[in-house]
C-alpha atoms as a PDB file:
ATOM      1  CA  UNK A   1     -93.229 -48.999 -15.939  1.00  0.00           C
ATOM      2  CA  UNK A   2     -92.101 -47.446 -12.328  1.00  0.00           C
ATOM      3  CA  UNK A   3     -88.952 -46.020 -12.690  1.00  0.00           C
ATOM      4  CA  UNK A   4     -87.277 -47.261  -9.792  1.00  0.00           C
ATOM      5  CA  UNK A   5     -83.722 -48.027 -10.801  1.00  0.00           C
ATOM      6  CA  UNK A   6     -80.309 -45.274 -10.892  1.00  0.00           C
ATOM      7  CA  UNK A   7     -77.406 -46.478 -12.357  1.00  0.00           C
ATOM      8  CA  UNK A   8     -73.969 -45.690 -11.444  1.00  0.00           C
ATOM      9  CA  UNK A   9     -71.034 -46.134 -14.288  1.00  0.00           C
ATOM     10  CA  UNK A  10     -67.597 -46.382 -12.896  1.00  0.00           C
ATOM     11  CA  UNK A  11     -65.340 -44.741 -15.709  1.00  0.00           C
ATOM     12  CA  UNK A  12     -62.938 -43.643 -13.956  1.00  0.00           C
ATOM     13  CA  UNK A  13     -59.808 -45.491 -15.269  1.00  0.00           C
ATOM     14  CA  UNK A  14     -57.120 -43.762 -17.080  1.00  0.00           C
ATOM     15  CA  UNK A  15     -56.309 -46.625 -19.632  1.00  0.00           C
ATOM     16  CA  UNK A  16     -52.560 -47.233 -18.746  1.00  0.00           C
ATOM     17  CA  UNK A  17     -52.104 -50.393 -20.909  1.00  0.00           C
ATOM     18  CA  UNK A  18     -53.836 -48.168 -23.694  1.00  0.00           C
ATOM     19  CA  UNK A  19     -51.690 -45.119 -23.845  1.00  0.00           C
ATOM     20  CA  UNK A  20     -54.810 -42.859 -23.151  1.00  0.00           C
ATOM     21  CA  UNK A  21     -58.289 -42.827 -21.391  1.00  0.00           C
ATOM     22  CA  UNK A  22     -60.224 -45.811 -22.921  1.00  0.00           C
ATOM     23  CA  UNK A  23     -63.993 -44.632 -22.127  1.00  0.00           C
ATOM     24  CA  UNK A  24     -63.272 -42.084 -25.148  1.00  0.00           C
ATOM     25  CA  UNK A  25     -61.741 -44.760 -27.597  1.00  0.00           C
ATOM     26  CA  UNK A  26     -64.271 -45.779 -29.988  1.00  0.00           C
ATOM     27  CA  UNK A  27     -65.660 -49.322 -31.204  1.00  0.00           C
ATOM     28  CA  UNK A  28     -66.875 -49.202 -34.523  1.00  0.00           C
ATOM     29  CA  UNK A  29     -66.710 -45.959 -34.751  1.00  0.00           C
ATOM     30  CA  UNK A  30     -68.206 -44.685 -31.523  1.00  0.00           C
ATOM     31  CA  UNK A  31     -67.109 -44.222 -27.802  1.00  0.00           C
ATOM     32  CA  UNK A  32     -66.906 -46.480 -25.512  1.00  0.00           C
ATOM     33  CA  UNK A  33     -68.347 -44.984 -23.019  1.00  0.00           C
ATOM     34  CA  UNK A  34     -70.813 -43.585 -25.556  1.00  0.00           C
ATOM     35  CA  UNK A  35     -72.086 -47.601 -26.363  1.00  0.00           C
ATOM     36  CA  UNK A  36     -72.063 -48.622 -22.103  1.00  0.00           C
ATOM     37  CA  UNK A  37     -74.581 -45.643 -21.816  1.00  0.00           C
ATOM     38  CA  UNK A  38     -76.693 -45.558 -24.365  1.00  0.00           C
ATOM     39  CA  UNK A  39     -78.086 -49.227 -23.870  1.00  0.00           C
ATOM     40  CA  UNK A  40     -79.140 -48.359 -20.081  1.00  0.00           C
ATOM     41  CA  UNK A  41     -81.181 -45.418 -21.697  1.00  0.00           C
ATOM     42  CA  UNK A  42     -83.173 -47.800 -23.666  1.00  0.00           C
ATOM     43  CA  UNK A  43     -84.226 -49.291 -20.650  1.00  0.00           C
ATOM     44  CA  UNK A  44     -87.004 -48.272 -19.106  1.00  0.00           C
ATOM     45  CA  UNK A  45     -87.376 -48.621 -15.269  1.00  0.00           C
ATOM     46  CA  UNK A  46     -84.232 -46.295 -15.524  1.00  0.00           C
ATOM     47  CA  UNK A  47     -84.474 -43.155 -13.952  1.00  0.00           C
ATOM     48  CA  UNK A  48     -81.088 -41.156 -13.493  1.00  0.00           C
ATOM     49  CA  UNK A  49     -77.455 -41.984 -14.980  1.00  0.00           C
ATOM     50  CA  UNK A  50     -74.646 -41.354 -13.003  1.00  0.00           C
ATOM     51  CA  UNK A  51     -71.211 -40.957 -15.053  1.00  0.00           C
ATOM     52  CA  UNK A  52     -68.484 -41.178 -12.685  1.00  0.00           C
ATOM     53  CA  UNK A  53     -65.212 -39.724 -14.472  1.00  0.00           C
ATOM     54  CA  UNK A  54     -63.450 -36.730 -15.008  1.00  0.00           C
ATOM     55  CA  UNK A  55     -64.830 -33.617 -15.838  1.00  0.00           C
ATOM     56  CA  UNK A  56     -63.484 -33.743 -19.614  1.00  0.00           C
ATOM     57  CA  UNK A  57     -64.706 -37.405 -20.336  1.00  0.00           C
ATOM     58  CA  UNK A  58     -67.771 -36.372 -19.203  1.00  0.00           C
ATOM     59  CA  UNK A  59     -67.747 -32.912 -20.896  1.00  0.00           C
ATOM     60  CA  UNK A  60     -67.544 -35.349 -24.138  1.00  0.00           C
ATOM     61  CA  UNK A  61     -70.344 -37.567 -23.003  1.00  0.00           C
ATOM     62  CA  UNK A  62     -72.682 -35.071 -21.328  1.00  0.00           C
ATOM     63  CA  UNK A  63     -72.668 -32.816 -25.189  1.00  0.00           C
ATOM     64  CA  UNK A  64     -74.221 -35.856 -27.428  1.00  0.00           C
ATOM     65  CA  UNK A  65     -76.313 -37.720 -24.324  1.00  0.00           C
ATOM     66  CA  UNK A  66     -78.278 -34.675 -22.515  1.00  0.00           C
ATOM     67  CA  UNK A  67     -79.609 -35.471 -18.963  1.00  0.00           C
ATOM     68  CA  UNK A  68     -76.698 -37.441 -16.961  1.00  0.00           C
ATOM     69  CA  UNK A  69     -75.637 -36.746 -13.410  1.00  0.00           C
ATOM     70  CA  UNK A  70     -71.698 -36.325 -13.067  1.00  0.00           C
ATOM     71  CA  UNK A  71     -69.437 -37.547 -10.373  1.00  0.00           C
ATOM     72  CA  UNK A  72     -65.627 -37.227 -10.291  1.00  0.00           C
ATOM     73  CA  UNK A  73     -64.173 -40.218 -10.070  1.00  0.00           C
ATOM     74  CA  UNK A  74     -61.731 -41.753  -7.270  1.00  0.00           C
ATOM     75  CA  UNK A  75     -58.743 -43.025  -7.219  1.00  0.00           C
ATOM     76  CA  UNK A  76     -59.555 -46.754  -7.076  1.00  0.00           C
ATOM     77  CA  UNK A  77     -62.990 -48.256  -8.136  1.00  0.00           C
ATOM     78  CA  UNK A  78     -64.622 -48.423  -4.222  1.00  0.00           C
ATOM     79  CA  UNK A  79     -63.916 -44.416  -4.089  1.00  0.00           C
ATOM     80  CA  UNK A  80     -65.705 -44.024  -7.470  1.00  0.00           C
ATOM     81  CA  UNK A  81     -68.990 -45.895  -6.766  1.00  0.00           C
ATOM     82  CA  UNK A  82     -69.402 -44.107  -3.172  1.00  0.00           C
ATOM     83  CA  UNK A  83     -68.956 -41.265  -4.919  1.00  0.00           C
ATOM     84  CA  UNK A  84     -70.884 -42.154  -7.837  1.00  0.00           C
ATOM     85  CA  UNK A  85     -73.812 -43.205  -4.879  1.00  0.00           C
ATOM     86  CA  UNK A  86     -73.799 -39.618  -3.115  1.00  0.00           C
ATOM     87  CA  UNK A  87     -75.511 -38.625  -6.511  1.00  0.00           C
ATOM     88  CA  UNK A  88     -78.088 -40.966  -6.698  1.00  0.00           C
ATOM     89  CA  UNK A  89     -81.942 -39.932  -5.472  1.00  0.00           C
ATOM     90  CA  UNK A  90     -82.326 -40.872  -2.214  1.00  0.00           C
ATOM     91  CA  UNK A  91     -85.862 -41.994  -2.875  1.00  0.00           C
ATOM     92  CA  UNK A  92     -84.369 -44.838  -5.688  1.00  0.00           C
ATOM     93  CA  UNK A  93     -85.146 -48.625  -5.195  1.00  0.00           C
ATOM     94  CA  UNK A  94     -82.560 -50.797  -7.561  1.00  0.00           C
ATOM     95  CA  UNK A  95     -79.031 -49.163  -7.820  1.00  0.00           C
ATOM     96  CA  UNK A  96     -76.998 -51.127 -10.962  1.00  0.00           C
ATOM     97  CA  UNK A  97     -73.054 -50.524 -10.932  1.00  0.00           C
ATOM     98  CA  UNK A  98     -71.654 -50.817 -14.983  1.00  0.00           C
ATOM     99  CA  UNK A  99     -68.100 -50.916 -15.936  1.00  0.00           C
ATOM    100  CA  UNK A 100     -67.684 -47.612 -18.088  1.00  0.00           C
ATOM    101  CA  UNK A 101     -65.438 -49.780 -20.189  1.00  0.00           C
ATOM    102  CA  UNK A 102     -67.961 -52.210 -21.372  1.00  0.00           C
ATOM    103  CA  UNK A 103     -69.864 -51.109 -23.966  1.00  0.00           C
ATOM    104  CA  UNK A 104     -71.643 -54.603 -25.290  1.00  0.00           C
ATOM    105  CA  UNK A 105     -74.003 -55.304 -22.298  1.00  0.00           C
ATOM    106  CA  UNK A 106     -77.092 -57.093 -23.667  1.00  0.00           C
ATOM    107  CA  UNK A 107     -80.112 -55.140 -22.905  1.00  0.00           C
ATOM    108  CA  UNK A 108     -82.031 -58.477 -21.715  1.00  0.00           C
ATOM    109  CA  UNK A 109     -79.310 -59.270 -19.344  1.00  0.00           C
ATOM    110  CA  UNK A 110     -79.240 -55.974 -17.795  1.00  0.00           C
ATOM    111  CA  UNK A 111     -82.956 -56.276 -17.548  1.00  0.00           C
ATOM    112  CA  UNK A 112     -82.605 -59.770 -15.771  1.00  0.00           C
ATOM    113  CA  UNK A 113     -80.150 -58.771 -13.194  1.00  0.00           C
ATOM    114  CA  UNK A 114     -82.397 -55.783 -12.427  1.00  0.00           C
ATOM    115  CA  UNK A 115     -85.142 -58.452 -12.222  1.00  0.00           C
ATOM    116  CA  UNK A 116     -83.190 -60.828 -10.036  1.00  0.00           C
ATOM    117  CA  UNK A 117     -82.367 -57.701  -7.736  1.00  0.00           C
ATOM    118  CA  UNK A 118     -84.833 -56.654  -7.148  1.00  0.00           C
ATOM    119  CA  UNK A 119     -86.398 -60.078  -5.986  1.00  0.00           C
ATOM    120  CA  UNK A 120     -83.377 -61.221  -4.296  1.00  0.00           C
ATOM    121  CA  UNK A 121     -81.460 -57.717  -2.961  1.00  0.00           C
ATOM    122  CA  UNK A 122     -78.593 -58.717  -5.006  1.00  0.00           C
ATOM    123  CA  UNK A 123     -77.997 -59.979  -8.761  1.00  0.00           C
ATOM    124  CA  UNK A 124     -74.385 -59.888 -10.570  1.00  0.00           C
ATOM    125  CA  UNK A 125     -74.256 -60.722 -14.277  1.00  0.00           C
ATOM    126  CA  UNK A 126     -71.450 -62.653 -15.434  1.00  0.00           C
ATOM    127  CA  UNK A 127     -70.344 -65.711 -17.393  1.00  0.00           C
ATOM    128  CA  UNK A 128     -68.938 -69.126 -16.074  1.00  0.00           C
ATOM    129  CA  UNK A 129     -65.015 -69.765 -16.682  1.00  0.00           C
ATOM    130  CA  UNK A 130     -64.172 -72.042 -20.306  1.00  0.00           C
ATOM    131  CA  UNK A 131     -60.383 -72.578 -19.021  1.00  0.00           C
ATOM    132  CA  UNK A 132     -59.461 -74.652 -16.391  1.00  0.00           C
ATOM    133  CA  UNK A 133     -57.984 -72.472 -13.450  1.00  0.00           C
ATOM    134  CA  UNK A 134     -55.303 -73.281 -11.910  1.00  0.00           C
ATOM    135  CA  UNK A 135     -53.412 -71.721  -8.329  1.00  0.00           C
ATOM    136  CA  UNK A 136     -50.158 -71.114  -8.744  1.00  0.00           C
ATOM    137  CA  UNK A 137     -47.454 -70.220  -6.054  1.00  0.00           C
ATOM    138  CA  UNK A 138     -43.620 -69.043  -6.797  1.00  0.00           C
ATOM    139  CA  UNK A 139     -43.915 -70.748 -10.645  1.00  0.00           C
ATOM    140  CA  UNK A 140     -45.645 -73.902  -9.317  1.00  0.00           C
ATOM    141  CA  UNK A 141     -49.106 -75.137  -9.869  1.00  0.00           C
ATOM    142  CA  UNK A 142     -50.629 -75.830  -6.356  1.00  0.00           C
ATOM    143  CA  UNK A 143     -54.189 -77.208  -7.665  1.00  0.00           C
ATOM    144  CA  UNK A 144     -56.759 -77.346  -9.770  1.00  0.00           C
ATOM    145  CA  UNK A 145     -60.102 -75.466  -9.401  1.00  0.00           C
ATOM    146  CA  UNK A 146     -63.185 -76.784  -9.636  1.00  0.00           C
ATOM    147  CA  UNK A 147     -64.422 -75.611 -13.065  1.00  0.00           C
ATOM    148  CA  UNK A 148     -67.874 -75.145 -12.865  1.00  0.00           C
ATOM    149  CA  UNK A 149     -68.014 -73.766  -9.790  1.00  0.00           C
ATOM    150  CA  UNK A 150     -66.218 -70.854 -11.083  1.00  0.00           C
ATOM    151  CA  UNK A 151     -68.199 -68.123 -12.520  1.00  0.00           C
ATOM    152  CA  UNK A 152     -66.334 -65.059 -13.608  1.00  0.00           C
ATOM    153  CA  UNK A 153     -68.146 -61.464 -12.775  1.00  0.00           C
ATOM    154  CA  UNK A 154     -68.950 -59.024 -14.838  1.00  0.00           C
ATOM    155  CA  UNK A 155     -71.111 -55.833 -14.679  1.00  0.00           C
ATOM    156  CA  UNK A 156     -73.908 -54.801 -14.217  1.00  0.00           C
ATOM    157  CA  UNK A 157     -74.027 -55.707 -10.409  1.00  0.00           C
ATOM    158  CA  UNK A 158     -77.438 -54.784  -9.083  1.00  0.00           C
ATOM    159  CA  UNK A 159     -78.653 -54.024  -5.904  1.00  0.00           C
ATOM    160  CA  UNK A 160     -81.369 -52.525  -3.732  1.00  0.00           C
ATOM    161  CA  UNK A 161     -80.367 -49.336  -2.701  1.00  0.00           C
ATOM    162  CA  UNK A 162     -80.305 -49.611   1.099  1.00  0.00           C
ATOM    163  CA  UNK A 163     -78.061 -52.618   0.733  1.00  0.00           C
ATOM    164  CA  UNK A 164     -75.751 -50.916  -1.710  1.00  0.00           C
ATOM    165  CA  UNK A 165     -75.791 -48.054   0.626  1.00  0.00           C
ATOM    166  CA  UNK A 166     -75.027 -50.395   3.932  1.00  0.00           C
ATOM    167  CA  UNK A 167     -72.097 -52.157   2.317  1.00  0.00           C
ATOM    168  CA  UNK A 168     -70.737 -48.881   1.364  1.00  0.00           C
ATOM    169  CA  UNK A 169     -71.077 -47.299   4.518  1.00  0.00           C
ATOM    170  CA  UNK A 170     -69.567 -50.202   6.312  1.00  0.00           C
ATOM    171  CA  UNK A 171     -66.677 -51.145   4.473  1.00  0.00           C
ATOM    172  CA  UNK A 172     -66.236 -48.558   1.819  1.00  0.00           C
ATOM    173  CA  UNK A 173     -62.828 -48.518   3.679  1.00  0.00           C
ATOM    174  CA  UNK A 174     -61.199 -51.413   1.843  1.00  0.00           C
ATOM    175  CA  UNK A 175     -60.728 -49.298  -0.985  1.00  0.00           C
ATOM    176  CA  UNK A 176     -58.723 -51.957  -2.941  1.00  0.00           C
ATOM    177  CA  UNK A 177     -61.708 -54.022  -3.480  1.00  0.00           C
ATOM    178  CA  UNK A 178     -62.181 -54.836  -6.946  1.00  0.00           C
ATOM    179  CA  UNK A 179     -65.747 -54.662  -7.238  1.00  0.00           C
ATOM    180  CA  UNK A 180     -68.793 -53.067  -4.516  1.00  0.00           C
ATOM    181  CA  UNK A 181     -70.376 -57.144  -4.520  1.00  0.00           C
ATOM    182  CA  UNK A 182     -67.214 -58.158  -2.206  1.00  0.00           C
ATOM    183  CA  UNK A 183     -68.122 -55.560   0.674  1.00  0.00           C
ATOM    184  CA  UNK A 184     -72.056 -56.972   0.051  1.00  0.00           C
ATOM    185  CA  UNK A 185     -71.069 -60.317   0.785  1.00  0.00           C
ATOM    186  CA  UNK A 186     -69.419 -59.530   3.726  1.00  0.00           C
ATOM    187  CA  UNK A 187     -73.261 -58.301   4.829  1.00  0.00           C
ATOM    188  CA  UNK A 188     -74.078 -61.524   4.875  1.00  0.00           C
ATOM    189  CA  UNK A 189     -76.329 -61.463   1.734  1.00  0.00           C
ATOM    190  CA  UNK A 190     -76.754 -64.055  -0.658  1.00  0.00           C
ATOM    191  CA  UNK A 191     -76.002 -62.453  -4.025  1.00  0.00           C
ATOM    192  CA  UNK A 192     -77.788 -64.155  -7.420  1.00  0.00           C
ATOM    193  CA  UNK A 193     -75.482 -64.392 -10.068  1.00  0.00           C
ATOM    194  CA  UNK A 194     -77.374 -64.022 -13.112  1.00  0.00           C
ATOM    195  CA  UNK A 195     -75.346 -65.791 -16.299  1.00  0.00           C
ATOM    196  CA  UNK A 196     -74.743 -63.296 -19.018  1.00  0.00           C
ATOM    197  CA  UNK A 197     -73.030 -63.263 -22.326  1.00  0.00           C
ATOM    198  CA  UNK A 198     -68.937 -64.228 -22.879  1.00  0.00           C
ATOM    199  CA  UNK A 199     -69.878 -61.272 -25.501  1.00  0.00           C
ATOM    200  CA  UNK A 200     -69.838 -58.597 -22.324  1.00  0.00           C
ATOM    201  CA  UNK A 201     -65.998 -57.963 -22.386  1.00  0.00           C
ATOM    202  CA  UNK A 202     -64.585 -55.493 -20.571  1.00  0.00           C
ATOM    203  CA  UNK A 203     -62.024 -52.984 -22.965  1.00  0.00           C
ATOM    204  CA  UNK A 204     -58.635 -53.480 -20.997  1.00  0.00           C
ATOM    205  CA  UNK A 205     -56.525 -54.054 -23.771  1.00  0.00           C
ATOM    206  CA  UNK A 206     -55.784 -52.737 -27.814  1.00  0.00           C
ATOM    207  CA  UNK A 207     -56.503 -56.673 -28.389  1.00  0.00           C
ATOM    208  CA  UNK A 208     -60.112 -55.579 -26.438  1.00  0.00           C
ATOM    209  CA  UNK A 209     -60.819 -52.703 -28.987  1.00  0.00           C
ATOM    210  CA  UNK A 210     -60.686 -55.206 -32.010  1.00  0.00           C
ATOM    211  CA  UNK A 211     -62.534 -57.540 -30.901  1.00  0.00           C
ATOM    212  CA  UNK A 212     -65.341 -55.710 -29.848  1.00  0.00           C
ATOM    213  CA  UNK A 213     -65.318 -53.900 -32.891  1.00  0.00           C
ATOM    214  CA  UNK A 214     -66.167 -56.957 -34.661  1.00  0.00           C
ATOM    215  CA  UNK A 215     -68.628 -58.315 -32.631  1.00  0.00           C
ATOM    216  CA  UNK A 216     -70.622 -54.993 -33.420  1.00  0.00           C
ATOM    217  CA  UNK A 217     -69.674 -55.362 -36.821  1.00  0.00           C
ATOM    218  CA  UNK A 218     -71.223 -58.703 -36.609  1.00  0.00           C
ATOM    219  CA  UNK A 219     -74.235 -57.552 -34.407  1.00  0.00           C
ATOM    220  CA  UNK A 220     -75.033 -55.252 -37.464  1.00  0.00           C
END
């Protein structure tokens, strides 16, 4: 297979609720970050990793998985992926953007938002809501959202490269953005969102650590 596709991972974050950086905590016994990588090097259209973080994180990383591009990281997310982007070959076709903090992306689903991409310009994997949301204002519920039209994003969010490149260039301004698929939309393109697995969490909290420890433990 062509490898067409870079990848940038945004880990970056300096864990805050965790009491230290959570890309180097480990889940069942190896690092977060560790996990989020090592599934994108199974795949194969994958050509270059970029690890955007800070030079010890990726010290750790770089001295058990040889070959990765580094990137410092930025002070909010936006700042990390343009940085993350001024690494990537300029000859790529698919760019994928992966929370460094999520280290239980299925390998199929990353492979189907890569797919959907790359036929569509844009693909984001993520899950619909199970709760009913609710907007609230000073205490008060105002009203009810429509459930099923509510489809909560995860990563990866994939991309051809001139459009990740455009929406960067145009508004990589609105650095409080909380993910690069709000300043594509504002292109104008239609972006595919590509259901994934409720299993894809994102480690935020301690609570975070144990559960994804089990669900490797149960994965085994």
């Amino acid at each position: 297979m062509l490898k067409d596709t870079s990848v940038i991972i945004a880990a970056g974050g300096k864990g805050t609720r965790m009491g230290r950086p959570k890309q180097l905590l480990k889940v069942a016994g190896k690092e977060v970050l560790l996990r989020t990588i090592t599934v994108f090097k199974k795949i194969k259209r994958v050509k270059e990793i970029v690890v955007v973080t800070t030079p010890e994180t990726f010290k750790v990383v770089n001295a058990k998985i040889k070959g990765l591009k580094f990137a410092p990281a930025g002070v909010e997310r936006i700042e990390s992926v343009k940085n993350g982007l001024k690494e990537v070959s300029g000859d790529t076709k698919l760019i994928a953007v992966q929370d460094g903090a999520r280290p239980l992306t299925d390998k199929d689903d990353i492979e189907a938002c890569l797919k959907a991409a790359q036929k569509n310009k844009a693909a984001v994997l993520g899950v619909f809501v199970k709760d009913t949301i609710k907007t609230v204002k000073n205490g008060k519920v105002v009203k009810t959202l429509k459930r099923e039209e509510l489809f909560a994003a995860q990563t990866p969010q994939c991309y051809h490269a001139e459009i990740l490149r455009s929406a960067l260039k145009k508004y990589g301004k609105e650095i409080l953005a909380t993910d690069e698929s709000q300043l594509v939309e504002k292109l104008g393109v239609n972006i595919t969102a590509v259901v994934g697995s409720y299993k894809n969490i994102k480690i935020t909290t301690p609570e975070d650590l144990i559960i994804a420890s089990a669900l490797c433990k149960k994965k085994k």
